[in-house]
Protein backbone atom coordinates (compact mmCIF):
# COMPACT_ATOMS: atom_id res chain seq x y z
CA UNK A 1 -5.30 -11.70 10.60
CA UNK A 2 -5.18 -7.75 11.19
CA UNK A 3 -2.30 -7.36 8.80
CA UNK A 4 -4.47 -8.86 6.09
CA UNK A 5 -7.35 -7.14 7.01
CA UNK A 6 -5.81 -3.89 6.28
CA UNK A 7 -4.47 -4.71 3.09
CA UNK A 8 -7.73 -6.78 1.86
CA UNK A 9 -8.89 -2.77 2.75
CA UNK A 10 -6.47 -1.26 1.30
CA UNK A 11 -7.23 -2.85 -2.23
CA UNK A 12 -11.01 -2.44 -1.96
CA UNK A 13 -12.25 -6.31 -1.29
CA UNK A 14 -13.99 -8.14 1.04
CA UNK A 15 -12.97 -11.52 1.57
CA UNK A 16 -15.72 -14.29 2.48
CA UNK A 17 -12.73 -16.70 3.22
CA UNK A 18 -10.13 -14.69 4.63
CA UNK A 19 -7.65 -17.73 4.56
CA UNK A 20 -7.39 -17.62 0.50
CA UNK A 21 -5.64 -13.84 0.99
CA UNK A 22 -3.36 -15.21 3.66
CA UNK A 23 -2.75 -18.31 1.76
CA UNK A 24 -1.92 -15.96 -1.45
CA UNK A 25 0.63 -14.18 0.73
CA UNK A 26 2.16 -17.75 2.15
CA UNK A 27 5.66 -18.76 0.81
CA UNK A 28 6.70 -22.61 0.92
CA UNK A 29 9.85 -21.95 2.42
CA UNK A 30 7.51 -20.34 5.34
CA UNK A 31 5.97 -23.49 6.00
CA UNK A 32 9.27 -25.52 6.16
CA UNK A 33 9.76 -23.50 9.52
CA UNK A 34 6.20 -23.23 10.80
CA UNK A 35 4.60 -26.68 10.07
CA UNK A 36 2.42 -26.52 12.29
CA UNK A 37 0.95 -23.75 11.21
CA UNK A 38 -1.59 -25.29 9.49
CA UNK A 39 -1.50 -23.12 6.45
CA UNK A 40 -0.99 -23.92 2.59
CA UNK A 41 1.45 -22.32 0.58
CA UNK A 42 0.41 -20.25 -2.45
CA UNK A 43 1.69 -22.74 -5.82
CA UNK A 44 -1.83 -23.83 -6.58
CA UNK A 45 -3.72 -20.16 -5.97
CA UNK A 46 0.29 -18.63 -8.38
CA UNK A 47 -0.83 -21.29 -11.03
CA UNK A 48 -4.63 -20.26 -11.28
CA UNK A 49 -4.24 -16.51 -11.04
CA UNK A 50 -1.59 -16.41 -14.00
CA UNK A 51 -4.31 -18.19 -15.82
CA UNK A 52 -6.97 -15.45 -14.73
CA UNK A 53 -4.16 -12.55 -15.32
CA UNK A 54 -3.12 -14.22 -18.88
CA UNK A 55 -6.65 -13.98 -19.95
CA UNK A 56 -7.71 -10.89 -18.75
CA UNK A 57 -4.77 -8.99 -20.05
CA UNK A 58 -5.33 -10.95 -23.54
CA UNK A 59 -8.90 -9.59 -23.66
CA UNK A 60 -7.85 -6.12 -22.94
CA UNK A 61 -4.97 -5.93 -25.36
CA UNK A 62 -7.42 -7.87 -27.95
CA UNK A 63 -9.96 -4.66 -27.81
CA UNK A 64 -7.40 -2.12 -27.59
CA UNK A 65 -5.58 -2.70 -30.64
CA UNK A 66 -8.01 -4.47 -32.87
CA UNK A 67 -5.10 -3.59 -35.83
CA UNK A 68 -2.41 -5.09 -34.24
CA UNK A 69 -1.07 -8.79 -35.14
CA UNK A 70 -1.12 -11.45 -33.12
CA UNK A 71 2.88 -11.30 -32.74
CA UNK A 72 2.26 -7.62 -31.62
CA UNK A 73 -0.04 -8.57 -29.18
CA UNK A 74 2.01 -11.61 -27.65
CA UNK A 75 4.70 -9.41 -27.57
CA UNK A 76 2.57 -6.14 -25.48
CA UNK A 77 1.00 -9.25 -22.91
CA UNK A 78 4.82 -10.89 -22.62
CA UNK A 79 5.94 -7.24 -21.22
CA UNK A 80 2.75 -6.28 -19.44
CA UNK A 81 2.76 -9.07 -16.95
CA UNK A 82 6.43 -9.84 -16.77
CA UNK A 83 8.28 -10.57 -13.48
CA UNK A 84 9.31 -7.01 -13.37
CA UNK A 85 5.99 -5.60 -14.05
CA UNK A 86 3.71 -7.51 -11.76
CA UNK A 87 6.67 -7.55 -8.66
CA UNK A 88 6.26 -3.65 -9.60
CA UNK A 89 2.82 -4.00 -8.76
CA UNK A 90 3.13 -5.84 -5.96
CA UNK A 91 5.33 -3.52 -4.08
CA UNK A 92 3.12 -0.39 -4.96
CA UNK A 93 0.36 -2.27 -3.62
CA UNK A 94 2.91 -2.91 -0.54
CA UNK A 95 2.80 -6.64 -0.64
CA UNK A 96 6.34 -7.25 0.58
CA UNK A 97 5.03 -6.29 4.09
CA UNK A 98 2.45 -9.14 4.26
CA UNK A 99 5.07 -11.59 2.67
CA UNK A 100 5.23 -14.74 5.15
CA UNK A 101 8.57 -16.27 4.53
CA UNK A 102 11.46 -18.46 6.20
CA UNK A 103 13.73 -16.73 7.44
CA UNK A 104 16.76 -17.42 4.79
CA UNK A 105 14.20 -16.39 2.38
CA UNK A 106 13.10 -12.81 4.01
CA UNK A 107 16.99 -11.64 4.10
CA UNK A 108 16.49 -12.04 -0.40
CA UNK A 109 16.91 -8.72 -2.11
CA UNK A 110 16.85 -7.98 -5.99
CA UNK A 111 15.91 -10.43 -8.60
CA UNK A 112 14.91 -13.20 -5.49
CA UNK A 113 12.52 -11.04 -4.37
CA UNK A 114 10.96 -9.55 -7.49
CA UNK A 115 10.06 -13.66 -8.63
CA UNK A 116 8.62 -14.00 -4.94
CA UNK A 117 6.27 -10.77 -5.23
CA UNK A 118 5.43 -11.65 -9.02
CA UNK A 119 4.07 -15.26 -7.69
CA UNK A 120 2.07 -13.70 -4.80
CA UNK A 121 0.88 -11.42 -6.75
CA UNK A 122 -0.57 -14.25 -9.40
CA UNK A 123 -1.23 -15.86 -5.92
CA UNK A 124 -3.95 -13.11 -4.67
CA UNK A 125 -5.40 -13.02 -8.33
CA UNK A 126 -6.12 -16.45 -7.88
CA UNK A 127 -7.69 -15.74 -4.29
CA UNK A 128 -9.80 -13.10 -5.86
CA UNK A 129 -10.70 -15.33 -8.46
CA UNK A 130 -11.60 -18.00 -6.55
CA UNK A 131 -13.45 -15.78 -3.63
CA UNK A 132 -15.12 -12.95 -5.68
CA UNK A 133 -15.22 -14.56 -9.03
CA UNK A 134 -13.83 -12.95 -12.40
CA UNK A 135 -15.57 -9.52 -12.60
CA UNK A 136 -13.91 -8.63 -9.21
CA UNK A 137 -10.26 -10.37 -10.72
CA UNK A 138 -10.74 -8.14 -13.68
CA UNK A 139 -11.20 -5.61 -12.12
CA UNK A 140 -8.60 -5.45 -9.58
CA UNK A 141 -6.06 -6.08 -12.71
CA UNK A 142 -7.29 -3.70 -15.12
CA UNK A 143 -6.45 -0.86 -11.86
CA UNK A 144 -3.16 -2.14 -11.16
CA UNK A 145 -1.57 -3.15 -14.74
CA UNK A 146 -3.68 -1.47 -17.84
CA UNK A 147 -2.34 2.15 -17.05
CA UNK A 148 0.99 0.47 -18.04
CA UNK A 149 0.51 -0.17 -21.42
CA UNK A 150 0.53 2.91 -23.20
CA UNK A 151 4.32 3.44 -22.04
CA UNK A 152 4.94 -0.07 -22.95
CA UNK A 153 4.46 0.55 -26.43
CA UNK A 154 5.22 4.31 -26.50
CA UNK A 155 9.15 3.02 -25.24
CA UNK A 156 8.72 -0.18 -26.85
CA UNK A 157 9.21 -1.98 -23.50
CA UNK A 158 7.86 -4.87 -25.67
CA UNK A 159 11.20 -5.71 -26.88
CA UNK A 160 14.03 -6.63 -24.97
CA UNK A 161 16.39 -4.81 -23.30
CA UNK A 162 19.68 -5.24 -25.98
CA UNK A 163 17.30 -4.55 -28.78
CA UNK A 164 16.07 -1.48 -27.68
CA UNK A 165 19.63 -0.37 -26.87
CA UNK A 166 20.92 -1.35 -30.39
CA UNK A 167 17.75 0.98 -31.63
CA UNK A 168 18.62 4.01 -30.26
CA UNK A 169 22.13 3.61 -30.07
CA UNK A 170 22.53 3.60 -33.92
CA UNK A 171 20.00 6.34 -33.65
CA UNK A 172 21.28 8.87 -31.03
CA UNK A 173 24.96 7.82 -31.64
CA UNK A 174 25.97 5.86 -34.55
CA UNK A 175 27.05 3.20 -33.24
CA UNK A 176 26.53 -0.12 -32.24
CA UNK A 177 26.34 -1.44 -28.67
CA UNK A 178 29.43 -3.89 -27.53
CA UNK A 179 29.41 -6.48 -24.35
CA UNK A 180 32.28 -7.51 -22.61
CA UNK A 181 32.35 -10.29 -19.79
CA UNK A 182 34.07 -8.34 -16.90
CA UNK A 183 33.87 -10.88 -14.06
CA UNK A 184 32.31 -14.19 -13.23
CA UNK A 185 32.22 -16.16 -10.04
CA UNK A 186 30.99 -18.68 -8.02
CA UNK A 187 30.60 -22.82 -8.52
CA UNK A 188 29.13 -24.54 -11.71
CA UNK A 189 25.58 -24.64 -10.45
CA UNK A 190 25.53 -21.27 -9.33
CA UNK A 191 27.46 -18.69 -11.54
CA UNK A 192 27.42 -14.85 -11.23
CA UNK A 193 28.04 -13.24 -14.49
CA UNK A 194 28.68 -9.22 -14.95
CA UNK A 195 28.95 -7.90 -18.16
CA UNK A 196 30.02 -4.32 -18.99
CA UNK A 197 28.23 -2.77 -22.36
CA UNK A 198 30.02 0.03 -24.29
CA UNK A 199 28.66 2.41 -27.06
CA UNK A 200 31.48 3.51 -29.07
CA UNK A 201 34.98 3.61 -27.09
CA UNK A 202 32.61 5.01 -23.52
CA UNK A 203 31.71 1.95 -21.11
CA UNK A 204 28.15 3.00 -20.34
CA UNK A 205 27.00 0.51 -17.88
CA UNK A 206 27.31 -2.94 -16.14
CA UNK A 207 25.09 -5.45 -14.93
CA UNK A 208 24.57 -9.02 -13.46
CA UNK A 209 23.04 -12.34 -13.98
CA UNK A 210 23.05 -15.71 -13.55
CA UNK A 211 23.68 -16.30 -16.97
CA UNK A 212 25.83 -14.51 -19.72
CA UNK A 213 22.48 -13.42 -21.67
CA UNK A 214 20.99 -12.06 -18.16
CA UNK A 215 24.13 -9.94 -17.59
CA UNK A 216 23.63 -8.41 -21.01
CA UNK A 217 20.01 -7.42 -20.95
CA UNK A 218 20.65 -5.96 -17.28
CA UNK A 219 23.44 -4.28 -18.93
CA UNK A 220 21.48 -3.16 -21.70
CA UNK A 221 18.75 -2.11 -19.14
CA UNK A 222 20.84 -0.19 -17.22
CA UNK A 223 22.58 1.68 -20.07
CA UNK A 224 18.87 2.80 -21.31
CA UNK A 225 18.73 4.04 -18.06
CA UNK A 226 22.12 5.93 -17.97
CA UNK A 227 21.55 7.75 -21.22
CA UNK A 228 17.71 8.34 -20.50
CA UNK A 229 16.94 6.97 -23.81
């Protein structure tokens, strides 16, 4: 239990059931190899801390910008505590050290891992919750996510990735953004898509997904990136 020690340290709280942080950290694929263990895995602690994160965040947005619609808000909460976000958080905090995982599952990179740190990190809200109570949850998520909203809606991270691309591209250049379907692979159930996105006759960027849409917004993503817009 060191290893969760430190980190339960590390983040400030004192856990009167220790087992609720490792069971926040524990992925079911772990437990296929280590049944004996005599663990849980962390589905029921994922489901009640995105409750507890969904609320908080929804109170905090709901006093911030007491102008705002409620399409405005949805919108700020939807890109505040996405999968990217939150897995963001999760790796600042270092949480992919303390990840307990089969084996098959601990060689995932990319999008793989980013879903697996955005659960545990719901996960350990719902630990909190459930050990310290909801001051202590709301706490813990107003440090780690609130600073992030100013840039959300300064950059208008709110919207996705292709329509913040069109934006500035018929902005900054004139022009609107083209995708083109540069390579696909793999069976039926599994496809790999990458798409290539051009502004004008200049390919800017590429990027992959498991669907035709994904490969666009990654593309989109990464062009935003490329042109630092």
């Amino acid at each position: 239990m060191s290893n969760f020690n430190n980190f339960a340290e590390k983040v400030g709280i004192s856990f009167d059931n220790p087992l609720l942080l490792e069971q926040a950290f524990t992925h079911r694929s772990y437990l296929n190899e280590n049944r004996a263990s005599g663990r849980e895995h962390n589905e029921r602690l994922e489901f009640l801390g995105d409750a507890v994160l969904e609320l908080v965040v929804t109170e905090f947005l709901y006093g911030k910008y007491p102008m705002r619609s409620e399409g405005d808000l949805t919108a700020y909460r939807a890109a505040l505590v996405n999968t990217v976000s939150i897995a963001e958080a999760a790796t600042k905090l270092g949480m992919n050290d303390h990840l307990l995982l089969s084996r098959g599952e601990a060689k995932d990179t990319g999008r793989a891992r980013q879903i697996i740190l955005a659960n545990a990190f719901e996960a350990l809200i719902g630990a909190i919750y459930l050990d310290q109570g909801y001051d202590v949850s709301k706490k813990f998520i107003a440090t780690q996510l609130f600073h992030k909203i100013d840039d959300v809606v300064e950059r208008r991270l709110w919207q996705d990735a292709k329509s913040r691309l069109q934006e500035a591209a018929q902005e900054k250049a004139d022009a609107t953004p083209t995708y083109e379907l540069v390579h696909q692979a793999g069976p039926d159930h599994d496809k790999q898509f990458r798409t290539a996105v051009c502004i004008g006759a200049e390919r800017v960027a590429t990027g992959d997904g498991r669907s035709k849409q994904e490969a666009e917004q990654a593309a989109a993503e990464a062009a935003l990136k490329v042109k630092g817009w």
